[in-house]
N, C-alpha and C. Protein backbone atom coordinates (compact mmCIF):
# COMPACT_ATOMS: atom_id res chain seq x y z
N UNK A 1 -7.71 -27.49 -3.70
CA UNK A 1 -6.87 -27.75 -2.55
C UNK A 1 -7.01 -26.60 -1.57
N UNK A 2 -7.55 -26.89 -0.49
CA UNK A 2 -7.56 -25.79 0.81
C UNK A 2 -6.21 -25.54 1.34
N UNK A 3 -5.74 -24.52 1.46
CA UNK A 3 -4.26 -24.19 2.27
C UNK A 3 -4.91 -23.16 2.88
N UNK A 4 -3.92 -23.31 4.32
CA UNK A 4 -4.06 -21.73 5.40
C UNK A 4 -2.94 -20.76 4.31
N UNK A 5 -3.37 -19.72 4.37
CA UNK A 5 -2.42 -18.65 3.99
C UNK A 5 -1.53 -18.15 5.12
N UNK A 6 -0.13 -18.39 4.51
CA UNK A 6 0.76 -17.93 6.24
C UNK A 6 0.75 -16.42 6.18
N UNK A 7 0.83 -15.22 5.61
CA UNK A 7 0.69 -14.38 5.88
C UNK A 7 -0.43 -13.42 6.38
N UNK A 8 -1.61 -13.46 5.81
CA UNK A 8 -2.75 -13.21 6.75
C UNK A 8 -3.82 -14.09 7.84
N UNK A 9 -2.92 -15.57 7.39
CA UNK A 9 -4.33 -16.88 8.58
C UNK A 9 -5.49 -16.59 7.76
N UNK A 10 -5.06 -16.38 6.29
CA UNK A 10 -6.48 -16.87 5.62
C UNK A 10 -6.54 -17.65 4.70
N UNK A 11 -7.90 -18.39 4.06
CA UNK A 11 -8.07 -19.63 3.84
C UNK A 11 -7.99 -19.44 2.42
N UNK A 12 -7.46 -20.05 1.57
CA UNK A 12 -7.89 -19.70 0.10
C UNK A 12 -7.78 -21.06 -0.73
N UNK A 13 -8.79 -21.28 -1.51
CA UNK A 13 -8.69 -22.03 -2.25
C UNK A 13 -8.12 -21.41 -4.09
N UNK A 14 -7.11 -22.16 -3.84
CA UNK A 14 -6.14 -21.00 -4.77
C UNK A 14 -5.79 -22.45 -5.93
N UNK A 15 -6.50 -21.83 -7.22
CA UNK A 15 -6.53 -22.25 -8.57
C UNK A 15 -5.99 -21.45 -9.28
N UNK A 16 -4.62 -22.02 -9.73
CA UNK A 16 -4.01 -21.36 -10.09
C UNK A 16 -4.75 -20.74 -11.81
N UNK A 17 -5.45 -21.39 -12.47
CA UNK A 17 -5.73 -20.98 -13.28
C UNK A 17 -7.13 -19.70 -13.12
N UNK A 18 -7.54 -19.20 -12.30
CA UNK A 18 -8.65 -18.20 -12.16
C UNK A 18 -8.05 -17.10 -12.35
N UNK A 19 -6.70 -16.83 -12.11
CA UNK A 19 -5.95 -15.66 -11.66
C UNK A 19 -5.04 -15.08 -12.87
N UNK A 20 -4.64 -14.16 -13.40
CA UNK A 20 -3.62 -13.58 -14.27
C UNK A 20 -3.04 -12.36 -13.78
N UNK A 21 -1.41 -12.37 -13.86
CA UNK A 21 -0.56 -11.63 -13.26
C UNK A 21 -0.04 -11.01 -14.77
N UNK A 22 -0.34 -9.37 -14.54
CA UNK A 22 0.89 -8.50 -15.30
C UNK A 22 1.45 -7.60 -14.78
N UNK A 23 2.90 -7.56 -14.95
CA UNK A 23 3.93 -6.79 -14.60
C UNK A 23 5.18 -6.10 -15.24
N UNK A 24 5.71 -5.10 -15.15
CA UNK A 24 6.79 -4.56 -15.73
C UNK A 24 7.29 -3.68 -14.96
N UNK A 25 8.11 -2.76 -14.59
CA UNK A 25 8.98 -1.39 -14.58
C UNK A 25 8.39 -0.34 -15.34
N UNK A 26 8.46 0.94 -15.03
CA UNK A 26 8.16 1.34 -15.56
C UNK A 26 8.71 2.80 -14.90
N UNK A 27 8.79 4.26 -15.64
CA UNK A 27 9.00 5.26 -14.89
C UNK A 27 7.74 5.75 -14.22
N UNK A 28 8.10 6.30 -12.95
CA UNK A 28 7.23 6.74 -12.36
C UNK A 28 6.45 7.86 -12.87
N UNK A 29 6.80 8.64 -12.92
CA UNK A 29 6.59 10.21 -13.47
C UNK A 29 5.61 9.90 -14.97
N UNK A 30 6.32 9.20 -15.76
CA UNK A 30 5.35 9.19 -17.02
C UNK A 30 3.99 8.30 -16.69
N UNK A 31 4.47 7.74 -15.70
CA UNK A 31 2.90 7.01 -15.62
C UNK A 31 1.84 7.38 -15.15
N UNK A 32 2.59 8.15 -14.07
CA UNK A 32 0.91 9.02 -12.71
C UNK A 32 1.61 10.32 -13.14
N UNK A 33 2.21 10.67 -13.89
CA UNK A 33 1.76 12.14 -14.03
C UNK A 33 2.29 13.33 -13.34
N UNK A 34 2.78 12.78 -12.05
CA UNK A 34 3.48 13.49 -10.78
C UNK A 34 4.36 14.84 -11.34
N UNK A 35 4.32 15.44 -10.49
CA UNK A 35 5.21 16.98 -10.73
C UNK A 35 6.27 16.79 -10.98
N UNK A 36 6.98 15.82 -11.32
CA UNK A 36 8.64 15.38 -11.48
C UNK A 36 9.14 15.93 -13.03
N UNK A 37 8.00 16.40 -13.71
CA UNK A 37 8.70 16.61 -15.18
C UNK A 37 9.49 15.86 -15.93
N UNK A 38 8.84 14.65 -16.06
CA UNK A 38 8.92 13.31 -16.88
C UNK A 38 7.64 13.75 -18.41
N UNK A 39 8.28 13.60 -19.13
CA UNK A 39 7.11 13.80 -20.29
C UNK A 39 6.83 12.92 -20.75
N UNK A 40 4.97 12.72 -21.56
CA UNK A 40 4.59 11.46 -20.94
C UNK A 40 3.69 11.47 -22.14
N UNK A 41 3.11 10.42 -23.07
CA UNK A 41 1.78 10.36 -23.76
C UNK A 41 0.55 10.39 -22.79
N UNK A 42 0.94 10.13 -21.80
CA UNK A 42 -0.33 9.38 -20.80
C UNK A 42 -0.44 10.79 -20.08
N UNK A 43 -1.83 10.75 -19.80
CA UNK A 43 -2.32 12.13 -18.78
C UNK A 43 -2.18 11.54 -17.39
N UNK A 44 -2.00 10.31 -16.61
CA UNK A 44 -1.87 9.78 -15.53
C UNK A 44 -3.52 8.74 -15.00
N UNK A 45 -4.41 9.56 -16.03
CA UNK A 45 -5.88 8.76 -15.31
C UNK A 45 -6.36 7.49 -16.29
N UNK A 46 -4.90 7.38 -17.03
CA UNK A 46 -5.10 5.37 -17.81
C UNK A 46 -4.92 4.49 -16.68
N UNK A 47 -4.24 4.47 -15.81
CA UNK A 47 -4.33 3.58 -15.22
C UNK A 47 -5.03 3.20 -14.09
N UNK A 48 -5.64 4.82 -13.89
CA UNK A 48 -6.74 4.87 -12.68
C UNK A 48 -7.95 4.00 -13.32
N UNK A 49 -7.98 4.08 -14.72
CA UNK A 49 -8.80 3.14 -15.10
C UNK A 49 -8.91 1.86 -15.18
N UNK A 50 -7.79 1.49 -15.26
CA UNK A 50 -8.03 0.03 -15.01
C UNK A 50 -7.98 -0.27 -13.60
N UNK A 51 -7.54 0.59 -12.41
CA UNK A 51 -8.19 0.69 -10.91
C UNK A 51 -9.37 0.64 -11.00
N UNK A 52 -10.55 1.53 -11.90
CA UNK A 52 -11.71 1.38 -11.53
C UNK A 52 -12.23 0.48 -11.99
N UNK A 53 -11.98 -0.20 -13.21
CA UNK A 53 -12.45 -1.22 -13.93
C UNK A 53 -12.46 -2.60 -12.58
N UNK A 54 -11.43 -2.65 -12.31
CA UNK A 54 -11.30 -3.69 -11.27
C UNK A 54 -11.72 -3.77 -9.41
N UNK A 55 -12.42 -2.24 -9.61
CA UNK A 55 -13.31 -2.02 -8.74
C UNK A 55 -12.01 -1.99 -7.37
N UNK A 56 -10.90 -1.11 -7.76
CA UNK A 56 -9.82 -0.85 -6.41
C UNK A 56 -9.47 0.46 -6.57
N UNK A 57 -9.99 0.84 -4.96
CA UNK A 57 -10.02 2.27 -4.57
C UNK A 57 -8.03 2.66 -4.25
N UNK A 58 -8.10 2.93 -5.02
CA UNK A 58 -6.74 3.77 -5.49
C UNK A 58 -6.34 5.26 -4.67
N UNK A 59 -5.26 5.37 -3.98
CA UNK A 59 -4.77 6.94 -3.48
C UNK A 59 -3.69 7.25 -4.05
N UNK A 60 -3.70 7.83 -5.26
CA UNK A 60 -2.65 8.11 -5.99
C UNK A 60 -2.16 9.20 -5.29
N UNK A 61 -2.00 10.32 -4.27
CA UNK A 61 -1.22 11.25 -3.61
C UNK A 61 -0.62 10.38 -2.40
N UNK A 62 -1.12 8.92 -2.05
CA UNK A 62 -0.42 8.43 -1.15
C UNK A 62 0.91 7.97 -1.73
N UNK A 63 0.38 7.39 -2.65
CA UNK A 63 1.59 6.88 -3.69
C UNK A 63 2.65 7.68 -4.19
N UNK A 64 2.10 8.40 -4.31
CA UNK A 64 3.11 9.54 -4.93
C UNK A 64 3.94 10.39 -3.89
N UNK A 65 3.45 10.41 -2.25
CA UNK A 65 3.80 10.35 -1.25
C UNK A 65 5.09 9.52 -0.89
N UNK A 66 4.79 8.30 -1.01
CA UNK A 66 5.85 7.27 -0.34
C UNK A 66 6.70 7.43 -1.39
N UNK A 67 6.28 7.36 -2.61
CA UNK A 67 7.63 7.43 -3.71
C UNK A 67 8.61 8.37 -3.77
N UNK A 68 8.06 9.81 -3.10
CA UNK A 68 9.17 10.74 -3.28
C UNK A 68 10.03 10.77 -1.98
N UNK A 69 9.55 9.76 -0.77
CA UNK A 69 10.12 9.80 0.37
C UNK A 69 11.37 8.79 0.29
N UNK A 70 12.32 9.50 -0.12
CA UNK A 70 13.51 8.51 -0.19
C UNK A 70 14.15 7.09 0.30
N UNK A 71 13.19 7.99 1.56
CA UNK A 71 13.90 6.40 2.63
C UNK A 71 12.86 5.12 2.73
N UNK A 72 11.68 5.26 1.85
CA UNK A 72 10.47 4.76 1.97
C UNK A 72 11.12 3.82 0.74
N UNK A 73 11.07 2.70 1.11
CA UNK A 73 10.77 1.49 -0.09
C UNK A 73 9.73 0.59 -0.09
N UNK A 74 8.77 1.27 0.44
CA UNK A 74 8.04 0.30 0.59
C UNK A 74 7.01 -0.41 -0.23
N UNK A 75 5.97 -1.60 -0.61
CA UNK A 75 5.20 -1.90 -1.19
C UNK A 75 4.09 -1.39 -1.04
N UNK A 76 2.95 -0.77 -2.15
CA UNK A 76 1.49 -0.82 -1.78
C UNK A 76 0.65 -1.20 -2.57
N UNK A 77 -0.07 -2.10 -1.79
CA UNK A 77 -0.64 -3.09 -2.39
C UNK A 77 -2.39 -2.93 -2.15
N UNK A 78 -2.92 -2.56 -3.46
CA UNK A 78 -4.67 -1.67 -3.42
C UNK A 78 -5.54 -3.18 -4.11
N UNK A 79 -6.16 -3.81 -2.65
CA UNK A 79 -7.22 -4.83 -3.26
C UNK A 79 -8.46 -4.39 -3.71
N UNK A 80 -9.02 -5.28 -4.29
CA UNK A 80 -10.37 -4.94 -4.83
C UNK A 80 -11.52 -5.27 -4.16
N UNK A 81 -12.13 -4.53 -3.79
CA UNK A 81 -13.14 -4.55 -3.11
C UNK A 81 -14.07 -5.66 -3.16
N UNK A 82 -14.06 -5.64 -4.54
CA UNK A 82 -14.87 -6.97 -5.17
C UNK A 82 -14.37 -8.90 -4.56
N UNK A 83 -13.18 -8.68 -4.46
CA UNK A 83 -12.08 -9.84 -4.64
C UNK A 83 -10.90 -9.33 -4.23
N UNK A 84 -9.91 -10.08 -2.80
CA UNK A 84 -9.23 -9.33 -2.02
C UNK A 84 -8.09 -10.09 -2.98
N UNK A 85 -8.19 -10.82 -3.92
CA UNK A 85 -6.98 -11.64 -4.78
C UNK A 85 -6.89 -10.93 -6.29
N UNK A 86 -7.60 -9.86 -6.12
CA UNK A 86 -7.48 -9.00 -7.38
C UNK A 86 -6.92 -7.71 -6.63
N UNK A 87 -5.55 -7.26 -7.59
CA UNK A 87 -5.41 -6.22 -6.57
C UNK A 87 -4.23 -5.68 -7.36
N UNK A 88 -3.81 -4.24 -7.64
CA UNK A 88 -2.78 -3.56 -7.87
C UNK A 88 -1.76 -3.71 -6.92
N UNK A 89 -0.05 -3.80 -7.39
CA UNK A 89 0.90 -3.81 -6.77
C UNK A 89 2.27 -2.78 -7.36
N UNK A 90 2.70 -1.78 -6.41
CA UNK A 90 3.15 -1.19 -6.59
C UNK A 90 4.59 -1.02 -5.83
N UNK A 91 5.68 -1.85 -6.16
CA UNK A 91 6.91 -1.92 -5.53
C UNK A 91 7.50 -0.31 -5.70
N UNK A 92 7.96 -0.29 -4.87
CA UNK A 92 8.35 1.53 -4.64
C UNK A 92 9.99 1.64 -4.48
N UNK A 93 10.47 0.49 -4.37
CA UNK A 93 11.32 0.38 -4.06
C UNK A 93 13.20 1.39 -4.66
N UNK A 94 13.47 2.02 -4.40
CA UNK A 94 14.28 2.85 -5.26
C UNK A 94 15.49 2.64 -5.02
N UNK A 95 16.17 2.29 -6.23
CA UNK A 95 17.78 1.97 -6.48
C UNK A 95 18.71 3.07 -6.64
N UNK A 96 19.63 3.03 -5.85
CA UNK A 96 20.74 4.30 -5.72
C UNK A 96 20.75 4.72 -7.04
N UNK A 97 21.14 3.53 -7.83
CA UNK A 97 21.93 4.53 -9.57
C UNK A 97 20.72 4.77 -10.21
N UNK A 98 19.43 4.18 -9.93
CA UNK A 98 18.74 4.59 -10.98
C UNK A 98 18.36 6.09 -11.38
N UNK A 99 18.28 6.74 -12.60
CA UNK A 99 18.17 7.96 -13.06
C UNK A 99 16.79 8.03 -13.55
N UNK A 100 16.21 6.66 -14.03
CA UNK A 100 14.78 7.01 -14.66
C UNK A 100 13.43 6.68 -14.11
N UNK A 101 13.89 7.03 -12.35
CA UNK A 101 12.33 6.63 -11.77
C UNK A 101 11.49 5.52 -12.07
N UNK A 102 12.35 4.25 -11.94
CA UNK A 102 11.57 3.17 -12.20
C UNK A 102 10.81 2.04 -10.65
N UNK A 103 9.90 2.06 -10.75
CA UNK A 103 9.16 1.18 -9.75
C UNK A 103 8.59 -0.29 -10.79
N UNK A 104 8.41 -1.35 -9.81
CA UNK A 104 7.47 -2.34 -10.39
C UNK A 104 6.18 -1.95 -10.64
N UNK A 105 5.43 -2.23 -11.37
CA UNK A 105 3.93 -2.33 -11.07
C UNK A 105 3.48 -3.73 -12.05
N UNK A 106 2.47 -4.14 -10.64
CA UNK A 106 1.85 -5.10 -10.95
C UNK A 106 0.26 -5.54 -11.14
N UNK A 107 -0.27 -6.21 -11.66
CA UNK A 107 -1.89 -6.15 -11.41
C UNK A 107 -2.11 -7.35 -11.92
N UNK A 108 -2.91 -7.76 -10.82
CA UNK A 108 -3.57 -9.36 -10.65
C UNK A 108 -5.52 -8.91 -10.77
N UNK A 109 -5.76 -10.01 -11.99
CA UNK A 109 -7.35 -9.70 -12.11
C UNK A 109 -7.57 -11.40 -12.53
N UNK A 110 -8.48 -11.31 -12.50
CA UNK A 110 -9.45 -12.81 -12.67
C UNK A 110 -9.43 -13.12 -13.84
N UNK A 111 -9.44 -14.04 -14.72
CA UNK A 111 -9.88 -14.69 -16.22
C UNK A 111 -10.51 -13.46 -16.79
N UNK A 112 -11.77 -13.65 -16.00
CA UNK A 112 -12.94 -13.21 -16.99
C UNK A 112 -12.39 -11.30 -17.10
N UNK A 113 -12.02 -11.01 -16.21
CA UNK A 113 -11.39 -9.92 -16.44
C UNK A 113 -10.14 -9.61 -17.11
N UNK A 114 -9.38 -10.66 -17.68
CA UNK A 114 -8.21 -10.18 -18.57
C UNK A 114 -8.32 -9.95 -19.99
N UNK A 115 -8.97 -9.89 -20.54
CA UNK A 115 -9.25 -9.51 -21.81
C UNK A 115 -9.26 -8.02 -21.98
N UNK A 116 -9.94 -7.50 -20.89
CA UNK A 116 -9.98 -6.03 -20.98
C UNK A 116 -8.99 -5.56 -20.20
N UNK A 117 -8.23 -6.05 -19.37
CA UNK A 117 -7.07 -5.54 -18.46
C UNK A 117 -5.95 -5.82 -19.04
N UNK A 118 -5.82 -6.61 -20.30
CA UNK A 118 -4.82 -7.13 -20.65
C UNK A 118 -4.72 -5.90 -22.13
N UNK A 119 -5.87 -5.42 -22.60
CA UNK A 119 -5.59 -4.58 -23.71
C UNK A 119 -5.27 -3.34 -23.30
N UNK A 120 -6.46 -2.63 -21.70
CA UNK A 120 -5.46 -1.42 -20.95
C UNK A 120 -4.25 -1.04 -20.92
N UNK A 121 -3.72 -2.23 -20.08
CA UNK A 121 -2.45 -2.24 -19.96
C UNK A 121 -1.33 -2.41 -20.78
N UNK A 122 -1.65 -3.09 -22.49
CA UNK A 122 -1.00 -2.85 -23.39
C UNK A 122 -1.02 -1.80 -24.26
N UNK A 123 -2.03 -0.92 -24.10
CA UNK A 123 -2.59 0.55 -24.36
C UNK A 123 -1.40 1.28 -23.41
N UNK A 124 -1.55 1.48 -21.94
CA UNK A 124 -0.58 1.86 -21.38
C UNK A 124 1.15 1.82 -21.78
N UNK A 125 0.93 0.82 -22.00
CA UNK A 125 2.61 -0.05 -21.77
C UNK A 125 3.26 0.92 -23.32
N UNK A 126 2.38 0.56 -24.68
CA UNK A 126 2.62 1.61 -25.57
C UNK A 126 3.03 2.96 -25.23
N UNK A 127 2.66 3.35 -24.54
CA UNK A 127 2.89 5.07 -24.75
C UNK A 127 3.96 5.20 -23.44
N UNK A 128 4.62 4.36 -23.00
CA UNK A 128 5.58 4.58 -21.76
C UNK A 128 6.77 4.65 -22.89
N UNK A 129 7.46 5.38 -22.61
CA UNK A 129 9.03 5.58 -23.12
C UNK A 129 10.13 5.07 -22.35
N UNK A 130 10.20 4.87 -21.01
CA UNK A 130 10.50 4.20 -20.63
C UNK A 130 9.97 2.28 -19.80
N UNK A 131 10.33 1.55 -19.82
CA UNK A 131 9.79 0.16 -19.29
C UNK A 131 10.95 -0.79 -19.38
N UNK A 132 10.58 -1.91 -18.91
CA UNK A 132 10.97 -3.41 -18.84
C UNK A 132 10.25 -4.02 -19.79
N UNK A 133 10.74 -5.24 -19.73
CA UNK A 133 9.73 -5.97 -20.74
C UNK A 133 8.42 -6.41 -19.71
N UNK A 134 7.30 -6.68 -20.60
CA UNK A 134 5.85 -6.47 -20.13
C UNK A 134 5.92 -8.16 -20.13
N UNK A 135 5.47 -8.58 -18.26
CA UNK A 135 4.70 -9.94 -18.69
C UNK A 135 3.33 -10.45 -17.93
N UNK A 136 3.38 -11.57 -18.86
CA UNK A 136 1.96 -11.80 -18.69
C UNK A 136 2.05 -13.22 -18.11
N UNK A 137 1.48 -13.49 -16.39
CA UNK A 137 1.72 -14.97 -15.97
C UNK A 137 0.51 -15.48 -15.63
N UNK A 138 0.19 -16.81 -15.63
CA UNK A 138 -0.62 -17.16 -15.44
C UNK A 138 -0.11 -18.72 -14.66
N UNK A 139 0.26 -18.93 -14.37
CA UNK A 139 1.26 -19.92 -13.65
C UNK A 139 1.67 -19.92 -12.50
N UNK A 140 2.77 -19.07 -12.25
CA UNK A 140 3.59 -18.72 -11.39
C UNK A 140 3.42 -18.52 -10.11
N UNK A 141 2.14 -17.22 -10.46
CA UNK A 141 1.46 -16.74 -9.21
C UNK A 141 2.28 -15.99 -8.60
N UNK A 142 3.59 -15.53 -8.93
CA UNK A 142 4.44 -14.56 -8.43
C UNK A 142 4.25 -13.54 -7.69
N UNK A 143 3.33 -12.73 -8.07
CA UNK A 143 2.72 -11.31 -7.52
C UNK A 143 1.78 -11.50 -6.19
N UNK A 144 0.84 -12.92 -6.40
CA UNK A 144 0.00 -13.23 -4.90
C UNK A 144 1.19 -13.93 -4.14
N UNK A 145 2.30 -14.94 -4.61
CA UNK A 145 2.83 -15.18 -3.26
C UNK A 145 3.91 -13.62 -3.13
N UNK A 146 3.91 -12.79 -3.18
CA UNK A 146 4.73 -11.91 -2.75
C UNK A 146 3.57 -10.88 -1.90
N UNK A 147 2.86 -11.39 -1.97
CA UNK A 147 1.28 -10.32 -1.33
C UNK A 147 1.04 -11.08 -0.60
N UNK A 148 0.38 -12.45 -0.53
CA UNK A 148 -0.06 -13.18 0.65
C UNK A 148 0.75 -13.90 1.50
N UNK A 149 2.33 -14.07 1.09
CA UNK A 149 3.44 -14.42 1.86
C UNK A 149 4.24 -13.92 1.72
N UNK A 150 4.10 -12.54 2.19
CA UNK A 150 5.01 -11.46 2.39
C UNK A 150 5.90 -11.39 3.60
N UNK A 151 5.97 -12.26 4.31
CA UNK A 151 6.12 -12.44 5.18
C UNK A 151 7.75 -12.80 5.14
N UNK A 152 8.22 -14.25 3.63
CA UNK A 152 8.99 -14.41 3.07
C UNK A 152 10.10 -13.45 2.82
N UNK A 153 9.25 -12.45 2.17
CA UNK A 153 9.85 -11.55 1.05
C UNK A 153 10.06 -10.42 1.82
N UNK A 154 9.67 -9.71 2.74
CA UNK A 154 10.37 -8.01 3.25
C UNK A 154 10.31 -9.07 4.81
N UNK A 155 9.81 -9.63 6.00
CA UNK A 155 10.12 -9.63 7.09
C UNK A 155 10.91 -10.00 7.72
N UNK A 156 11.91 -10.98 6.88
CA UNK A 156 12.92 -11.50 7.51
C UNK A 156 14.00 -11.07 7.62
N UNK A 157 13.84 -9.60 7.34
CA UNK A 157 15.16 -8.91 7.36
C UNK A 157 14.63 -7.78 8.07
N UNK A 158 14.73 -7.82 9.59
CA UNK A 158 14.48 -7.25 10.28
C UNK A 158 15.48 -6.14 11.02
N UNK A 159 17.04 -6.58 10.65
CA UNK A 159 18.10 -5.78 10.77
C UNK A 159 18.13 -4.47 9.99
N UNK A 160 17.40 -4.43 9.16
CA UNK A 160 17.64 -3.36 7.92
C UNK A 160 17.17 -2.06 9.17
N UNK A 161 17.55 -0.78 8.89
CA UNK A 161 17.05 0.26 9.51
C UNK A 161 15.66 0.98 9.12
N UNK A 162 16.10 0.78 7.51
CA UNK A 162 14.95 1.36 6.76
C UNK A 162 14.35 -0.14 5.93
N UNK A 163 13.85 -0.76 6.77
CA UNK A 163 13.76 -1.96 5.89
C UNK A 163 12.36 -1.81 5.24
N UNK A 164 11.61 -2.60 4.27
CA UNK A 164 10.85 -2.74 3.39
C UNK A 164 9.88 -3.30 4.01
N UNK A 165 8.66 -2.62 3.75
CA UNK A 165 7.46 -2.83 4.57
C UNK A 165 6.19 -3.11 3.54
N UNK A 166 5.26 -3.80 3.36
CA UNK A 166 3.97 -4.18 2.93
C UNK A 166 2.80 -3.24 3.15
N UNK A 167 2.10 -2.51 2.49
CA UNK A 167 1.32 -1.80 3.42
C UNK A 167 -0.12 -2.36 2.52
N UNK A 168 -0.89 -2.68 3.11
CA UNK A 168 -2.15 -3.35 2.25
C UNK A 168 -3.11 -2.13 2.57
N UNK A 169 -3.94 -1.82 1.17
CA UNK A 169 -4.83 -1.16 1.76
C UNK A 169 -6.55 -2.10 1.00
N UNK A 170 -7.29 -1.57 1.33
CA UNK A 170 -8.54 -2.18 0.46
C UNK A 170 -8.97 -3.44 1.66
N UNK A 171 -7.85 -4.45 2.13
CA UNK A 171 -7.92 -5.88 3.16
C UNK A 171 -8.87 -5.77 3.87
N UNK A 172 -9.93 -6.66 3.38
CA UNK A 172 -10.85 -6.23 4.63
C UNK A 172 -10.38 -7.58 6.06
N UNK A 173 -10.56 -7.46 7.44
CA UNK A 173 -10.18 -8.57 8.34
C UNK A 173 -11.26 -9.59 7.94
N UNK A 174 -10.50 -11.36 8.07
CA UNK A 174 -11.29 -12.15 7.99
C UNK A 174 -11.95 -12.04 8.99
């Protein structure tokens, strides 16, 4: 089935079965490593690996940038060079009460690529001390419509002062 995509005016023929979405919470600090003094099994460059595995150029000081900027909630979202529908997602978003530095993170890879993205990331998910529960969709498509119709999800609330912004990096223009 051909659909226009309303958030970028691009064309995708979108099967839902090519695609697999995983996601959880997780603390920030134990995951990338950041100067926050979170103690961690992980050295911070597990998950750069499954960035490189999936061939997405990753700026982990940007990230780690917007996250410590309080007023910043914003999303960043690192496609793959390879495939602009494969792509890390990183909700930044920060809750007044929270105490344990938790962000979303998400990562969308292809079939043939979940076998090995799916054991990474349960490699990862192990050694976090803090998390959510870990899932695995293949259905839903949750994570691309919040990426390719984002439009939905942070623009319509345009009153906010500090409102929630999308920032894509990797997109190349159709």
């Amino acid at each position: 089935m051909l659909s226009t995509d309303l958030h970028h005016n691009r064309k995708n023929w979108l099967d839902k079965r090519r695609f697999v979405e995983f996601y959880f919470h997780c603390c920030f600090g134990e995951l990338l490593r950041d100067t926050n003094g979170w103690e961690s099994e992980l050295t911070g460059n597990e998950i750069v690996a499954v960035f490189n595995y999936l061939n997405i150029d990753f700026d982990r000081a940007l990230v780690i940038k917007v996250y410590n900027n309080h007023l910043d909630h914003s999303v960043e979202v690192f496609h793959s060079k390879s495939d602009e529908q494969v792509f890390a997602y990183f909700d930044l978003l920060k809750e007044p009460t929270d105490q344990n530095d938790m962000f979303l993170l998400g990562i969308r890879c292809n079939l043939e690529q979940e076998p090995t993205v799916h054991e990474m990331l349960l490699t990862i998910y192990r050694q976090l001390k803090t998390t959510s529960a870990f899932s695995f969709d293949m259905w839903n498509k949750q994570l691309y419509n919040k990426v390719f119709h984002s439009k939905f999800y942070f623009y319509e609330r345009d009153q906010e002062l500090y409102r929630r912004q999308m920032h894509h990096h990797g997109l190349n223009a159709s």
